[in-house]
C-alpha atoms as a PDB file:
ATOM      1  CA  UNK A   1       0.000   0.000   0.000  1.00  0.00           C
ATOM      2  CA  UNK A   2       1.201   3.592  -0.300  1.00  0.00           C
ATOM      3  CA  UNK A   3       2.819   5.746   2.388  1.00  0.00           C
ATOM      4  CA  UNK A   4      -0.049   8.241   1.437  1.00  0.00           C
ATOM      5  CA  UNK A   5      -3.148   5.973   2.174  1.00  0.00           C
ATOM      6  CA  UNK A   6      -1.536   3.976   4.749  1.00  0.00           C
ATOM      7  CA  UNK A   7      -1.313   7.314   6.544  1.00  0.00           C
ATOM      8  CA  UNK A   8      -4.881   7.831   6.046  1.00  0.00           C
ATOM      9  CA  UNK A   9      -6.178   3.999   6.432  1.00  0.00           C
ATOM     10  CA  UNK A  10      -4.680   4.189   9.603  1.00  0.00           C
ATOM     11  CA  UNK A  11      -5.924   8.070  10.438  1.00  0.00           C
ATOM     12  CA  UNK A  12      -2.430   9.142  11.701  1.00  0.00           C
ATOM     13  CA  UNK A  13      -3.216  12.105   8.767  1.00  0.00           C
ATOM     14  CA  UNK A  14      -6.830  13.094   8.284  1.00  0.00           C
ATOM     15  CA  UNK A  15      -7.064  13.501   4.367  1.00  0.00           C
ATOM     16  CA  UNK A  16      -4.492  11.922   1.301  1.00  0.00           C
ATOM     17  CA  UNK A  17      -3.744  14.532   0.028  1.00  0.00           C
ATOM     18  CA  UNK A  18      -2.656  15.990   3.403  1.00  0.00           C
ATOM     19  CA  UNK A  19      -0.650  12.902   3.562  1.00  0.00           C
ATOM     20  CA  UNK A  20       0.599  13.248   0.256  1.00  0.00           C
ATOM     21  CA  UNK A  21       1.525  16.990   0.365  1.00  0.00           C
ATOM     22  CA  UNK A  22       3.368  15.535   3.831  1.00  0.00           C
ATOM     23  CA  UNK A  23       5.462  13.673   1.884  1.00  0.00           C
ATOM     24  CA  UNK A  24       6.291  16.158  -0.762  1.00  0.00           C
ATOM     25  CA  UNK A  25       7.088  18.494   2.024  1.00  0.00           C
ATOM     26  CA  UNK A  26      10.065  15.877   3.694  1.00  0.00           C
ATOM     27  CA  UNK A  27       8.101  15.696   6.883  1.00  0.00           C
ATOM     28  CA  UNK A  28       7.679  12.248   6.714  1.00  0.00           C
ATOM     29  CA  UNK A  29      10.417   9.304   7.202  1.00  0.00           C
ATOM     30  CA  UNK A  30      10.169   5.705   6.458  1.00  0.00           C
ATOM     31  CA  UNK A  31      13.229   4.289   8.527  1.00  0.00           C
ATOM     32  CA  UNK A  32      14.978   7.101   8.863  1.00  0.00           C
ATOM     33  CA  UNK A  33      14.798   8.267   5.421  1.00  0.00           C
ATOM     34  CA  UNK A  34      12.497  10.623   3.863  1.00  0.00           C
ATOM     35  CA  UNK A  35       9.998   8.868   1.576  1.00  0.00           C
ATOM     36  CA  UNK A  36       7.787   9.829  -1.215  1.00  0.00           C
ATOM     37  CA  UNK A  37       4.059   9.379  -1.225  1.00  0.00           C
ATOM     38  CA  UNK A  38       4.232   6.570  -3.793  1.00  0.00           C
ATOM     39  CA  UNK A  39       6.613   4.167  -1.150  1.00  0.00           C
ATOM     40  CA  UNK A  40       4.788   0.604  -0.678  1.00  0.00           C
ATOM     41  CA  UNK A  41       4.236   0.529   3.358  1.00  0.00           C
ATOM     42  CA  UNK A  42       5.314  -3.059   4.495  1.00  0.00           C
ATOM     43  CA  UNK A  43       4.894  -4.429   8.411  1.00  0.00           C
ATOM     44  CA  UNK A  44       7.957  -3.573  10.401  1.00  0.00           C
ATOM     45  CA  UNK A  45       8.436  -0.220   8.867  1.00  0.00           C
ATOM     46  CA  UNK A  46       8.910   2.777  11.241  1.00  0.00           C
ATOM     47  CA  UNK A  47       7.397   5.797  10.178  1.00  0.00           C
ATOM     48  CA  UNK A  48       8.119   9.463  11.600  1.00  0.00           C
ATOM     49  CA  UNK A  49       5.580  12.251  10.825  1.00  0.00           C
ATOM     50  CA  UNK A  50       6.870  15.881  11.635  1.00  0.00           C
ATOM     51  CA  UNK A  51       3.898  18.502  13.336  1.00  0.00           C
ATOM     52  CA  UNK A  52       5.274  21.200  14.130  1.00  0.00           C
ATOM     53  CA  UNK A  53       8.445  20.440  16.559  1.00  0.00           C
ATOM     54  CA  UNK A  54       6.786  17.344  17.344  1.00  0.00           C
ATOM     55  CA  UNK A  55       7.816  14.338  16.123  1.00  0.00           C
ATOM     56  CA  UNK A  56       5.435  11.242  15.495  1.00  0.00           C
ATOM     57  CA  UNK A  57       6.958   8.069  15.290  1.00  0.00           C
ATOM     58  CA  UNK A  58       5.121   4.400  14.354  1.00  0.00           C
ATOM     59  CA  UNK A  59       5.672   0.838  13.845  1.00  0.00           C
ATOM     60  CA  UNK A  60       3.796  -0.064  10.951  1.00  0.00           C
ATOM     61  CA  UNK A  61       1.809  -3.591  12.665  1.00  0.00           C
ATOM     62  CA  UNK A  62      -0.903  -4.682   9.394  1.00  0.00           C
ATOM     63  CA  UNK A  63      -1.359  -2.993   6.175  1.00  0.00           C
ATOM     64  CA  UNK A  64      -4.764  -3.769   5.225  1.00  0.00           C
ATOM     65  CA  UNK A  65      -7.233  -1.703   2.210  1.00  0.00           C
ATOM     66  CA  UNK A  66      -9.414  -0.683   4.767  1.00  0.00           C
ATOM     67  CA  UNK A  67      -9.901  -0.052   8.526  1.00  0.00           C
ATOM     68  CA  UNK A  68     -12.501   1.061  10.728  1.00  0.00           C
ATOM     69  CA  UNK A  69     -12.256   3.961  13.784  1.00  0.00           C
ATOM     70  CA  UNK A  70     -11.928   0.985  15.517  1.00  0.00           C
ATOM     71  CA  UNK A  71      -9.649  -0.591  13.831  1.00  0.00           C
ATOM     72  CA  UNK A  72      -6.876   2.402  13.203  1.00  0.00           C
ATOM     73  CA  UNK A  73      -5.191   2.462  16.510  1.00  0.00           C
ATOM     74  CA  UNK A  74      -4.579  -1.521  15.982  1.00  0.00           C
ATOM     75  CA  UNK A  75      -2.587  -0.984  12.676  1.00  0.00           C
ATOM     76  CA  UNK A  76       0.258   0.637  14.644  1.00  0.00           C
ATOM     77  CA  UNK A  77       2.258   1.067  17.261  1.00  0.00           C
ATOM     78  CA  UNK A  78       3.537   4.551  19.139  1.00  0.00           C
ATOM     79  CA  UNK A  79       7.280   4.957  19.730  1.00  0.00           C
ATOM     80  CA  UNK A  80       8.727   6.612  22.219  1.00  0.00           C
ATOM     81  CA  UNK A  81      12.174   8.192  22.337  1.00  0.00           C
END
């Protein structure tokens, strides 16, 4: 799947093209290198998502089409520093 719509599948960013403009901005990482919208997400991956002077980072758990609310918070996992 790609880094945009995983971002949004898994509602870490609220629109695609948010996500996507993300991407073409360099605010997002895909272990520890920047990564285009059009990178294929695979489990394992750690993602970091710049807000600000906040940092986001995941662990990329299931990749799936489609998720519910519900759903979302299981498709990753938080990182702390």
């Amino acid at each position: 799947m790609r880094l945009d719509k995983y971002l949004k599948v898994a509602r870490l960013i609220k629109r695609r093209t948010v996500a996507n403009d993300a991407c073409d901005g360099e605010r997002v990482t895909v272990n520890g290198r920047e990564a285009k919208a059009s990178y294929q997400v695979k489990v394992g991956d750690v993602i970091g998502i710049a807000f600000g002077n906040r940092t986001l980072r995941v662990r990329v758990l299931a990749v799936p089409e489609y998720a519910t609310k519900e759903q979302a918070g299981l498709l990753y996992q938080e990182l702390t520093d």
